[in-house]
N, C-alpha and C. Protein backbone atom coordinates (compact mmCIF):
# COMPACT_ATOMS: atom_id res chain seq x y z
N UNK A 1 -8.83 6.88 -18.52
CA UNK A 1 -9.50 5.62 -18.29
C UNK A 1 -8.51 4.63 -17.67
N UNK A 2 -8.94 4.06 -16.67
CA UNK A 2 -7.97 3.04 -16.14
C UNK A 2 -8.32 1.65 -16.23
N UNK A 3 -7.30 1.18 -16.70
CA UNK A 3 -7.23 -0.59 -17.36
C UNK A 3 -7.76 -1.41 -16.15
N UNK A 4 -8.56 -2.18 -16.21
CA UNK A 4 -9.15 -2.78 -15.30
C UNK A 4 -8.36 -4.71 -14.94
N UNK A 5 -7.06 -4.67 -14.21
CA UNK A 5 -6.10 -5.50 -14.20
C UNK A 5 -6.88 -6.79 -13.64
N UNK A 6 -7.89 -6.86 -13.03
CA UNK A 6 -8.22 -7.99 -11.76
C UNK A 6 -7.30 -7.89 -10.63
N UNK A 7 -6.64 -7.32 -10.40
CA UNK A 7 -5.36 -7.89 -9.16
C UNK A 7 -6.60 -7.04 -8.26
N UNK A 8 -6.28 -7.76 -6.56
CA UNK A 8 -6.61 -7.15 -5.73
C UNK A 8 -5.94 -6.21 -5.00
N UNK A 9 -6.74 -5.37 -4.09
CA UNK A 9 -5.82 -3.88 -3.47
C UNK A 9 -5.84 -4.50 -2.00
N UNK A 10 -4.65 -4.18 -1.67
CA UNK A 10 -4.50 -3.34 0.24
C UNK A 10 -4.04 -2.00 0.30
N UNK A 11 -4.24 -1.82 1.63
CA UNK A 11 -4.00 -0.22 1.49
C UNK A 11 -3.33 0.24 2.89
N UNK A 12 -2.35 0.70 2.95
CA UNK A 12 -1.76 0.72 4.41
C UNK A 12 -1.13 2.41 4.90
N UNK A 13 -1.55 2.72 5.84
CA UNK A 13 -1.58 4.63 5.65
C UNK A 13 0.48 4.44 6.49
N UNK A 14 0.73 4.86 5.91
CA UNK A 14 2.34 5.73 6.17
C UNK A 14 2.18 5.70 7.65
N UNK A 15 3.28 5.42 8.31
CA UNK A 15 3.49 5.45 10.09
C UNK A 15 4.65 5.92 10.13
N UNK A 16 5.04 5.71 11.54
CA UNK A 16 6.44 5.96 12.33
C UNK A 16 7.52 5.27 11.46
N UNK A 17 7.12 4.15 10.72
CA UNK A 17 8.06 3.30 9.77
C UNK A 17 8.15 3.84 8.63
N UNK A 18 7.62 4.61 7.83
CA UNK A 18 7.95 5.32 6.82
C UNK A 18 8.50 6.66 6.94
N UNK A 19 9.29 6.63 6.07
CA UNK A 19 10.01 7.95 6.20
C UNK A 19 10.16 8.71 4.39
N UNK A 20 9.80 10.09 4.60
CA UNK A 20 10.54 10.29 2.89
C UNK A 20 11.24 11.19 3.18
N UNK A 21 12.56 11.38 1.86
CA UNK A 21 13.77 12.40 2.79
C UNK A 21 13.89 12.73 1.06
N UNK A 22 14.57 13.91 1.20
CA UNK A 22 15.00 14.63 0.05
C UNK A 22 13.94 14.87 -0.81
N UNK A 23 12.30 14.68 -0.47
CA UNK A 23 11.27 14.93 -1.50
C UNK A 23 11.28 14.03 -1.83
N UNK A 24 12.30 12.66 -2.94
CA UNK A 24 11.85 11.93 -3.77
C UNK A 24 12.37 10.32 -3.18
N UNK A 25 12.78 10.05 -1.80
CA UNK A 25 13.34 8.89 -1.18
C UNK A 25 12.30 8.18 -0.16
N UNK A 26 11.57 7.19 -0.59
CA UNK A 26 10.78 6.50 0.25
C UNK A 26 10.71 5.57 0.84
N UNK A 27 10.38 5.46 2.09
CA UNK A 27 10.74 4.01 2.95
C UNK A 27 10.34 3.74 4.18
N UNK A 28 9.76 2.29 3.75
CA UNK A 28 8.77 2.21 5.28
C UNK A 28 8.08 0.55 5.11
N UNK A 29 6.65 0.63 5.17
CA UNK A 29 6.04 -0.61 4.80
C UNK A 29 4.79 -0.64 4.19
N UNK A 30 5.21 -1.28 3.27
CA UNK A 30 3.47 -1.09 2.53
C UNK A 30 2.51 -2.51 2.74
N UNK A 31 2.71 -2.69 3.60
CA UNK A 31 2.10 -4.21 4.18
C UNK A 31 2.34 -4.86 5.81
N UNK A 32 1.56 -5.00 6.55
CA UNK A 32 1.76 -5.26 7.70
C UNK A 32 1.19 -6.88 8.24
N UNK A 33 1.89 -7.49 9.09
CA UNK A 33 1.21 -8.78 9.05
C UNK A 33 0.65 -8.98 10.72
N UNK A 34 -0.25 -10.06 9.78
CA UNK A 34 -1.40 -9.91 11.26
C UNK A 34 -2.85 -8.92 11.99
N UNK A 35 -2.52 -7.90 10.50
CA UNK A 35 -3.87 -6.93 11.12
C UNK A 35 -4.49 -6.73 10.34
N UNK A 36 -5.91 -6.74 10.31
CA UNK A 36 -7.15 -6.84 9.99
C UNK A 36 -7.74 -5.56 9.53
N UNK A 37 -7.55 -5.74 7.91
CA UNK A 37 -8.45 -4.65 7.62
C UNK A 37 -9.47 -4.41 7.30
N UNK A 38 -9.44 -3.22 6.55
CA UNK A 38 -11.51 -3.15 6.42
C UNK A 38 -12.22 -4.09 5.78
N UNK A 39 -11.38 -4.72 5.13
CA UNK A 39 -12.16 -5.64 4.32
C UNK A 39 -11.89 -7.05 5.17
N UNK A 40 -11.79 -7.28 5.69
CA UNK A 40 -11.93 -8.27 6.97
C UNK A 40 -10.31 -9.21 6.54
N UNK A 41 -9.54 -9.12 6.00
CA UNK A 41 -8.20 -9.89 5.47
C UNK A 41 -7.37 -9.18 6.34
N UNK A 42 -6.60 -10.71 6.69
CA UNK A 42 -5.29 -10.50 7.60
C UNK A 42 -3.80 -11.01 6.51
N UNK A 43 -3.19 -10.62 6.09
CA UNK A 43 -1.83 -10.89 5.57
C UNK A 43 -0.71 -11.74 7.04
N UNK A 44 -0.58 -13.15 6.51
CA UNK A 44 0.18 -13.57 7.21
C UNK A 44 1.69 -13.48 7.48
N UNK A 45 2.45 -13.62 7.74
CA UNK A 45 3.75 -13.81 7.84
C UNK A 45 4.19 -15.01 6.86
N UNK A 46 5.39 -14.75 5.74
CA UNK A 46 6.04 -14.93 4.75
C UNK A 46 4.89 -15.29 3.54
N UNK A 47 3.57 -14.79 3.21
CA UNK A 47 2.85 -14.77 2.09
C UNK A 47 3.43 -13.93 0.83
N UNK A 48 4.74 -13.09 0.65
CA UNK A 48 5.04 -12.69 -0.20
C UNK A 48 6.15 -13.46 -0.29
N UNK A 49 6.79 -14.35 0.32
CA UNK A 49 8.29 -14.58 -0.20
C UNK A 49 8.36 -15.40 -1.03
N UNK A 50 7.44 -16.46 -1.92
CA UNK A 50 7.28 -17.04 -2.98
C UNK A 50 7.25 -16.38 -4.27
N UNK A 51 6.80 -14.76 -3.94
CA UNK A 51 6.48 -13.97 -5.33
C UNK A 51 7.50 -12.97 -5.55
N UNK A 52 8.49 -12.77 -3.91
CA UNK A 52 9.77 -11.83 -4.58
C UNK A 52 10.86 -12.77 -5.03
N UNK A 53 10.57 -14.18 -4.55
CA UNK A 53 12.02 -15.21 -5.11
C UNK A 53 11.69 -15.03 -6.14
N UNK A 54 10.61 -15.07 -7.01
CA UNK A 54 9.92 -15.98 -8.34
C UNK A 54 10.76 -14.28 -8.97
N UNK A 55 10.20 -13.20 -9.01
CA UNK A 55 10.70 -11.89 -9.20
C UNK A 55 12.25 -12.29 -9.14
N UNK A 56 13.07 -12.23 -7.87
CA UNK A 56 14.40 -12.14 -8.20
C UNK A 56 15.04 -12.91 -9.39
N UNK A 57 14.31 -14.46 -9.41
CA UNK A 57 15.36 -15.33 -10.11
C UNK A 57 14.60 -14.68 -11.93
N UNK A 58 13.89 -14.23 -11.71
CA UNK A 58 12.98 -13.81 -13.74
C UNK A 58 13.90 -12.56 -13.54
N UNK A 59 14.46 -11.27 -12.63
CA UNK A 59 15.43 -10.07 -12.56
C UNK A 59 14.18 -9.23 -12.97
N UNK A 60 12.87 -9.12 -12.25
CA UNK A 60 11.65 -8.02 -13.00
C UNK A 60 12.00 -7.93 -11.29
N UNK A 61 11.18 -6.14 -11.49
CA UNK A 61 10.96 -5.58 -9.84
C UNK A 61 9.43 -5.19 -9.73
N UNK A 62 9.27 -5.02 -8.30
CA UNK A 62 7.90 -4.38 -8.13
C UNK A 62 7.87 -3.13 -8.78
N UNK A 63 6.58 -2.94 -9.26
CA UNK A 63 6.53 -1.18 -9.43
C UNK A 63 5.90 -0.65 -8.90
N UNK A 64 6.22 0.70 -8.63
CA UNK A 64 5.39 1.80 -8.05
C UNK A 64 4.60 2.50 -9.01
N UNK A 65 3.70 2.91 -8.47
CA UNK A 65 2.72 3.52 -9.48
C UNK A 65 1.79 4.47 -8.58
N UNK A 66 1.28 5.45 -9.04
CA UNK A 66 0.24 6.26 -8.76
C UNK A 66 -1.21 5.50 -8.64
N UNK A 67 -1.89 5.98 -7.42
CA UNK A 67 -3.32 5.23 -7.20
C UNK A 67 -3.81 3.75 -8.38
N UNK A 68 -2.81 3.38 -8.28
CA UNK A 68 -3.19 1.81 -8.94
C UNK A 68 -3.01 1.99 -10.33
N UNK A 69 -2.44 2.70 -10.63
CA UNK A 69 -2.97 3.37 -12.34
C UNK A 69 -1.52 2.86 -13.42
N UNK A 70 -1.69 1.86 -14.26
CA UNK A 70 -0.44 1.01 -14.31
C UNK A 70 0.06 2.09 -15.37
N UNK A 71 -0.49 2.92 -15.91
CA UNK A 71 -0.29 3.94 -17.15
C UNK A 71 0.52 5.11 -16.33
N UNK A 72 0.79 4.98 -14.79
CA UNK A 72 0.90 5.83 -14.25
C UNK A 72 2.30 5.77 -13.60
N UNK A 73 3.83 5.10 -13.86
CA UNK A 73 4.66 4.76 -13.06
C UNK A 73 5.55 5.98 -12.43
N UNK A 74 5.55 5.73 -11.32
CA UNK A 74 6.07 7.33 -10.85
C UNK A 74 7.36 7.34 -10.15
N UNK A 75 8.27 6.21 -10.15
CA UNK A 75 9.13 5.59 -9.31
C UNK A 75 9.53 4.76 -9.44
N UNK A 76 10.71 3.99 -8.75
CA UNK A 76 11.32 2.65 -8.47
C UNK A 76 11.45 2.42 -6.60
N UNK A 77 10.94 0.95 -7.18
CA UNK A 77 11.19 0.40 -5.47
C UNK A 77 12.44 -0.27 -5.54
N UNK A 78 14.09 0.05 -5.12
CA UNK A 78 15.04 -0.28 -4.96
C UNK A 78 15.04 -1.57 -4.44
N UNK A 79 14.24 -1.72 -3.48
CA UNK A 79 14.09 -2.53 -2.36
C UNK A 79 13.36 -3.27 -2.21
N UNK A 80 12.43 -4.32 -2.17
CA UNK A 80 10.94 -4.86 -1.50
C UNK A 80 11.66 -6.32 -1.03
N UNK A 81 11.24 -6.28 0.18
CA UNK A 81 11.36 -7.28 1.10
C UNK A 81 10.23 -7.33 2.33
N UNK A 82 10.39 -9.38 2.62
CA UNK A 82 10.04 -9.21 3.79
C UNK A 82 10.35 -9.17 5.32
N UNK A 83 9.95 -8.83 6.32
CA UNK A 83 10.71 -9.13 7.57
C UNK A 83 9.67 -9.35 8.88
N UNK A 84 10.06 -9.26 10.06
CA UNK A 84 8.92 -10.02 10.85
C UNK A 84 7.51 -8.76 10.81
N UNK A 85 8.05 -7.24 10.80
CA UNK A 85 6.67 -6.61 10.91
C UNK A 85 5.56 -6.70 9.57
N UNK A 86 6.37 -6.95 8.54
CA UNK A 86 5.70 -6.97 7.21
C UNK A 86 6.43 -6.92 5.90
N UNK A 87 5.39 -6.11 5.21
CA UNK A 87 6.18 -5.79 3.50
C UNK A 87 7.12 -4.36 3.40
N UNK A 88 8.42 -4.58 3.66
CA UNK A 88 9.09 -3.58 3.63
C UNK A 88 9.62 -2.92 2.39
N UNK A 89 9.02 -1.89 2.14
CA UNK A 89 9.70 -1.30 0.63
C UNK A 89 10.79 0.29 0.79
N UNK A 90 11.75 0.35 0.19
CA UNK A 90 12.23 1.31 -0.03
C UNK A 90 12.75 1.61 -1.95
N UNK A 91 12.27 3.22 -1.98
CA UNK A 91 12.63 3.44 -3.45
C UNK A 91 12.58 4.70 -3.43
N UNK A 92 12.43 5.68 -5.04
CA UNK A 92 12.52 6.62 -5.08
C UNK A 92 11.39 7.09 -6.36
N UNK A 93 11.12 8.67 -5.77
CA UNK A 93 9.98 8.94 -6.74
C UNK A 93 10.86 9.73 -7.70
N UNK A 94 10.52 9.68 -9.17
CA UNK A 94 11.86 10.26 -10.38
C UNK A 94 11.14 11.92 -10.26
N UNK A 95 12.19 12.56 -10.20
CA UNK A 95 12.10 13.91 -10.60
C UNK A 95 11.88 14.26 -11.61
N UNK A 96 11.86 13.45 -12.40
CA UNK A 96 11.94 13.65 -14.37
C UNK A 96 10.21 13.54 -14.50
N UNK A 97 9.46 13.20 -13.47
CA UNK A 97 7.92 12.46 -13.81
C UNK A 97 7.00 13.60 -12.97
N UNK A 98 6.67 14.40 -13.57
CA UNK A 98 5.76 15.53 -13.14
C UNK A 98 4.75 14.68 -12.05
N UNK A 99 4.06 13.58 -12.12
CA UNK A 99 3.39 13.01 -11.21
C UNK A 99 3.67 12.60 -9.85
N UNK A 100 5.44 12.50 -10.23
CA UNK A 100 6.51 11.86 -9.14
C UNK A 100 6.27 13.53 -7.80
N UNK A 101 6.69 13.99 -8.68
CA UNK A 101 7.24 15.33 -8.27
C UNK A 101 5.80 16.07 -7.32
N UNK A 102 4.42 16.02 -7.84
CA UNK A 102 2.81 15.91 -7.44
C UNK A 102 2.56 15.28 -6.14
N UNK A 103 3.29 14.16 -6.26
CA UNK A 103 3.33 12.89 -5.57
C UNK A 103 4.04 13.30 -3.95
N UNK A 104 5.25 13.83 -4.71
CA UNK A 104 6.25 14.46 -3.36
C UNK A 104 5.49 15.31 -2.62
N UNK A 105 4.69 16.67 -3.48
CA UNK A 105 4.36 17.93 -2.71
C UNK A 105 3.23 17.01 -1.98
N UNK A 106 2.12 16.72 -2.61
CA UNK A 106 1.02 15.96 -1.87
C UNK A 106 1.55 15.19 0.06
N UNK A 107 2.96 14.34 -0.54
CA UNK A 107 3.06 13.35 0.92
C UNK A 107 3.75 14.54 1.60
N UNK A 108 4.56 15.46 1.33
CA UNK A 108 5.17 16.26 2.24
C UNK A 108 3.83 17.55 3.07
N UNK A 109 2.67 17.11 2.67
CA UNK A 109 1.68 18.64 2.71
C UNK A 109 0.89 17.02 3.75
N UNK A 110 0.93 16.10 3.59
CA UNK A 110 0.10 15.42 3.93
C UNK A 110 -1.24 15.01 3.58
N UNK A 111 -1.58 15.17 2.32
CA UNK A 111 -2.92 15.43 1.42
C UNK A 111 -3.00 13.74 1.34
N UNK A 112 -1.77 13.11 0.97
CA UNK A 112 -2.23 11.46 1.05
C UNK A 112 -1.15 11.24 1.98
N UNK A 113 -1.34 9.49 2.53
CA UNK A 113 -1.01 8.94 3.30
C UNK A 113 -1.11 7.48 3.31
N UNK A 114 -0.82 7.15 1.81
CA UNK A 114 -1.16 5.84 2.02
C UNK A 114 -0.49 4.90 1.06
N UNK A 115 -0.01 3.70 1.40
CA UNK A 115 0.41 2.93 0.31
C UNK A 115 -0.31 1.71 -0.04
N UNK A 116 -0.38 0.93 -1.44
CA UNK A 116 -1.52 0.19 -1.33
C UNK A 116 -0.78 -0.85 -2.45
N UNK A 117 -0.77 -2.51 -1.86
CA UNK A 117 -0.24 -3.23 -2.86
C UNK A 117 -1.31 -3.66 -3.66
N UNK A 118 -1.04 -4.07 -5.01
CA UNK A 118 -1.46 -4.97 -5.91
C UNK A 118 -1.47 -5.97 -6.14
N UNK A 119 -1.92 -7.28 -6.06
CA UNK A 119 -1.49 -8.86 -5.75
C UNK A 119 -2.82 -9.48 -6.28
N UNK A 120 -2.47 -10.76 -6.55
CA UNK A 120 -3.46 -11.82 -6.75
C UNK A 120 -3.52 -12.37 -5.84
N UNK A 121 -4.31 -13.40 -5.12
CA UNK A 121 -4.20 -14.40 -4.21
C UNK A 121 -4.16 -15.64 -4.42
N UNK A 122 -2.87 -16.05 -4.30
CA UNK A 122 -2.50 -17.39 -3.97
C UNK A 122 -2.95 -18.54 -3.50
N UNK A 123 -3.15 -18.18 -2.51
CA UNK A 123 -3.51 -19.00 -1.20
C UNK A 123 -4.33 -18.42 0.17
N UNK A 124 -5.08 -18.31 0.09
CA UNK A 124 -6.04 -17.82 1.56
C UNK A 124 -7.49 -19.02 1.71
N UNK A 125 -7.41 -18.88 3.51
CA UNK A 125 -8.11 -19.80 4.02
C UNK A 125 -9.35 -18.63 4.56
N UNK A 126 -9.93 -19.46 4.62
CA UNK A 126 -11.30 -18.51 6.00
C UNK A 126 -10.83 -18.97 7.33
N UNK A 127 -10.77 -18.23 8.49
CA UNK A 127 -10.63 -18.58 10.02
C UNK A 127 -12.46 -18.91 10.24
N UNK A 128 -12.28 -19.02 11.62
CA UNK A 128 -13.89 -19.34 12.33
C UNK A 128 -14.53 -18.14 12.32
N UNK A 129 -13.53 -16.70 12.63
CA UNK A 129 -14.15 -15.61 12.42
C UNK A 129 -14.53 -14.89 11.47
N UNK A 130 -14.27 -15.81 10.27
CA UNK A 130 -14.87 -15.28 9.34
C UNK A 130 -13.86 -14.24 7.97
N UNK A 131 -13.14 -14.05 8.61
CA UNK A 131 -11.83 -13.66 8.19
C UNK A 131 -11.23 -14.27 7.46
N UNK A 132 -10.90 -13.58 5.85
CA UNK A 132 -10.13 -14.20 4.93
C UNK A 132 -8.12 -13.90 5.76
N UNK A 133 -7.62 -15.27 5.61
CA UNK A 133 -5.76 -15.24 5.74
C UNK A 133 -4.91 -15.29 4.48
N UNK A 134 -4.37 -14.68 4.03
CA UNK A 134 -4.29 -14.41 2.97
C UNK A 134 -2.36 -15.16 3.84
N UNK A 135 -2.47 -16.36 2.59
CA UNK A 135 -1.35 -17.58 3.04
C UNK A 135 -0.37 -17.46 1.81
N UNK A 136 -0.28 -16.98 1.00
CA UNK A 136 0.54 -16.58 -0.32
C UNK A 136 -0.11 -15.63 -1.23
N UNK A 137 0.45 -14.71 -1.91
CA UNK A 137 0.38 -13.79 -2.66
C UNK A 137 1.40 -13.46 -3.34
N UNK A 138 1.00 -13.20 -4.89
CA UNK A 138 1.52 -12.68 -6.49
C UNK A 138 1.74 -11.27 -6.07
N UNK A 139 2.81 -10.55 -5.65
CA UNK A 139 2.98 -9.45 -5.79
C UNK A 139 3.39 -8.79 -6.72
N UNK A 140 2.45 -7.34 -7.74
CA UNK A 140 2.67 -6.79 -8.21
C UNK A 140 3.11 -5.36 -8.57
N UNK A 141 2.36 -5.10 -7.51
CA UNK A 141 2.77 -3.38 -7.50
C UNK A 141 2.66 -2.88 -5.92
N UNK A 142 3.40 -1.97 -5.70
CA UNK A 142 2.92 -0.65 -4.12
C UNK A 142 2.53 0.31 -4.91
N UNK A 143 1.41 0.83 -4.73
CA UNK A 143 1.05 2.52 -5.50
C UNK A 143 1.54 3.08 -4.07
N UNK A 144 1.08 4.28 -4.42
CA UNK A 144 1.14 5.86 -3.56
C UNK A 144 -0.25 5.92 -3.49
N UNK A 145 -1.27 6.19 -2.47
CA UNK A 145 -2.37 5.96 -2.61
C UNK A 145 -3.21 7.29 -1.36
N UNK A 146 -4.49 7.51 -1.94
CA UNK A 146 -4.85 8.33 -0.83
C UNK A 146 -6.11 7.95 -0.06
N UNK A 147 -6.74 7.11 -0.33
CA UNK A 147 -7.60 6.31 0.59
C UNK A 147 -6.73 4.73 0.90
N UNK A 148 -5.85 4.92 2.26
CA UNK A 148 -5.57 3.53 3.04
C UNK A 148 -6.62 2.65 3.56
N UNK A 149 -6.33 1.03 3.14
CA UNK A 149 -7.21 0.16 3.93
C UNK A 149 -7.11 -0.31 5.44
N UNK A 150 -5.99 0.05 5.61
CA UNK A 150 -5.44 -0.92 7.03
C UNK A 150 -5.28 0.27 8.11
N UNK A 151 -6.32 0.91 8.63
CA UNK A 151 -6.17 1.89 9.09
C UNK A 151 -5.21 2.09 10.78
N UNK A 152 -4.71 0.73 11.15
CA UNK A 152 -4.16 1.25 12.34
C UNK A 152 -2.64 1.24 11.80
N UNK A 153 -2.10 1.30 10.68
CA UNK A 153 -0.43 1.92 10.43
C UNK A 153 -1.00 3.53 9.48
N UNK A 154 -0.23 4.37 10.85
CA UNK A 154 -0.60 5.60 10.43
C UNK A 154 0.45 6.66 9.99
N UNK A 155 0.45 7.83 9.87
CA UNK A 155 1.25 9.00 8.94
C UNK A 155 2.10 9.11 10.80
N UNK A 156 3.16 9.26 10.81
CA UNK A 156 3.67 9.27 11.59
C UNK A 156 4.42 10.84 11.90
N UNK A 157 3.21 11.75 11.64
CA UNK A 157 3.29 13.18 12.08
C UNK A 157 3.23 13.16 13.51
N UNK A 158 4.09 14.20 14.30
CA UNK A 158 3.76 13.88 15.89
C UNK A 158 3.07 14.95 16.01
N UNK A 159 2.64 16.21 15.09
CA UNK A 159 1.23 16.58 15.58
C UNK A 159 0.15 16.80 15.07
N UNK A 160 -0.57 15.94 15.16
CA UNK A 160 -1.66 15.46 14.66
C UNK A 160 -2.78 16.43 15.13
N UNK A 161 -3.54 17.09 14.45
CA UNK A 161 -4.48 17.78 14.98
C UNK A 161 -5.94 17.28 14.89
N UNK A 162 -6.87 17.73 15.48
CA UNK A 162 -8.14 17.36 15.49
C UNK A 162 -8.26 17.06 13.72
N UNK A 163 -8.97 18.00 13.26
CA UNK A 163 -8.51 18.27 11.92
C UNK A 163 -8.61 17.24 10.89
N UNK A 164 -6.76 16.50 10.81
CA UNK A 164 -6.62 15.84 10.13
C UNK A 164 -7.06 14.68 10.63
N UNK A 165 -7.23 14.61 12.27
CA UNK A 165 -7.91 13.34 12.38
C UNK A 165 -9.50 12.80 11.74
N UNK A 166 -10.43 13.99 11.95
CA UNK A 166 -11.49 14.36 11.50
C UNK A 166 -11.48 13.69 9.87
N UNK A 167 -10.58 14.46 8.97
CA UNK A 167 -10.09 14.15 8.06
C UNK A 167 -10.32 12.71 7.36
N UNK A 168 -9.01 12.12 8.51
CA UNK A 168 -9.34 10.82 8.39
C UNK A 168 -9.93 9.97 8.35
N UNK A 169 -10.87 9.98 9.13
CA UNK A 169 -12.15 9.62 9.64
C UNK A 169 -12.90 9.67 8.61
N UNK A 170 -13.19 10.51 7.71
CA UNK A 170 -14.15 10.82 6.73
C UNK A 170 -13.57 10.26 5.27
N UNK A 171 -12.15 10.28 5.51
CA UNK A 171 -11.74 9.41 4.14
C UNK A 171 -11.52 7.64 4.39
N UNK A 172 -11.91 7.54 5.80
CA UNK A 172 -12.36 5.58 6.08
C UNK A 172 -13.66 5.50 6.10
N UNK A 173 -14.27 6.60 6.22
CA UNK A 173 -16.07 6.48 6.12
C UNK A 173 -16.15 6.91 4.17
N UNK A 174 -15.61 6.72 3.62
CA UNK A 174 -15.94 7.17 2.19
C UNK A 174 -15.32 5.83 1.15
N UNK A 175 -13.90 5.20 1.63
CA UNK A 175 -13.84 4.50 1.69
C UNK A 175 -14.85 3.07 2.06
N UNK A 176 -15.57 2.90 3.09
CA UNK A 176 -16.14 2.13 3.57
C UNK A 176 -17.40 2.00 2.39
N UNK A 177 -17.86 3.41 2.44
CA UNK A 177 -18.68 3.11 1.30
C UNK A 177 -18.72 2.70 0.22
N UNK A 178 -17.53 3.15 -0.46
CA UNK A 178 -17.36 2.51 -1.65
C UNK A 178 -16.88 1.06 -2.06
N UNK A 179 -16.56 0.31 -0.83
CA UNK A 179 -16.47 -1.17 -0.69
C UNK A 179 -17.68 -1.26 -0.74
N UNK A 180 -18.61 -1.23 0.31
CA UNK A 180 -19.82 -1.57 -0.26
C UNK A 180 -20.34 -1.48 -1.46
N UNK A 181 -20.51 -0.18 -2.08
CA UNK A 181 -21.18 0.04 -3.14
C UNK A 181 -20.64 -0.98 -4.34
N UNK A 182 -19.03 -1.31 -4.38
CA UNK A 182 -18.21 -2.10 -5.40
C UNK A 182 -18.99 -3.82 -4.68
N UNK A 183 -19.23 -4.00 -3.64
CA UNK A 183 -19.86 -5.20 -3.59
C UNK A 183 -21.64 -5.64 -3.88
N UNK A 184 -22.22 -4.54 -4.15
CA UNK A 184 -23.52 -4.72 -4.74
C UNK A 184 -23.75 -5.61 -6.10
């Protein structure tokens, strides 16, 4: 059963900027600014740096966790910062955590592809288009995730086959649905 936190999700699929090395070393971005995801929210430029100062000066870190699941910690993020492309995280998944280790075979097989923060919102405006800007955010967690929201940062395999594109496609059309269905 999973604890029902209120925080809200993003979801951002692994690109050319992420990299994992040795099985359990991860690093890339789990947040991108300026692009529009399915759920119509754009993350601006410096909306997290109020919530990693507030973090540094209390000495608590982000956590990683499995598909949102706070019962679920599978890792440490060494690292979380911001910079001009976005939310940059680097950490490591523990070998000691059978889920960690799940976690590894899954991203190295390519079965998921996605990272997804946890946050409250701060501060967001509506634009004319209708579009929530998300102007500050409570950052809490990056999971490891296998349905991404922000579908143009992608798995940065250079060969991509029909296939997994297909794939993809069907896990943003399943996705899609289930935003809807959670907004009924």
């Amino acid at each position: 059963m999973q604890i029902e936190t209120g925080l809200e999700r993003k979801f951002c699929r692994f690109d050319d900027d992420l990299t994992v090395t040795d099985g359990t070393r991860i690093e890339g971005y789990a947040s991108y600014f300026g692009r529009k995801d399915r759920g119509g929210d754009v993350v601006e430029r410096g909306a997290y740096s109020g919530s990693l100062r507030r973090l540094a000066e209390e000495g608590r870190r982000i956590k990683m966790l499995w598909q949102h699941d706070p019962a679920q910690p599978i890792g440490v993020w060494d690292e979380v910062r911001e910079d001009d492309k976005g939310l940059y995280v680097k950490g490591r998944l523990l070998d000691g955590i059978e889920r960690a280790r799940e976690a590894a075979t899954l991203i190295a097989a390519q079965a998921i592809d996605g990272l997804s923060i946890g946050y409250r919102t701060v501060k967001a405006v509506k634009d004319d288009k209708g579009q929530r800007l998300l102007k500050e955010l409570e950052l809490w967690e990056v999971s490891l995730v296998t349905f991404p929201m922000l579908p143009s940062a992608r798995v940065g395999a250079k060969d991509d086959t029909l296939v997994s594109d297909t794939l993809r496609e069907l896990a943003a059309a399943l996705e899609d649905a289930r935003q809807e269905i959670a907004q009924m």
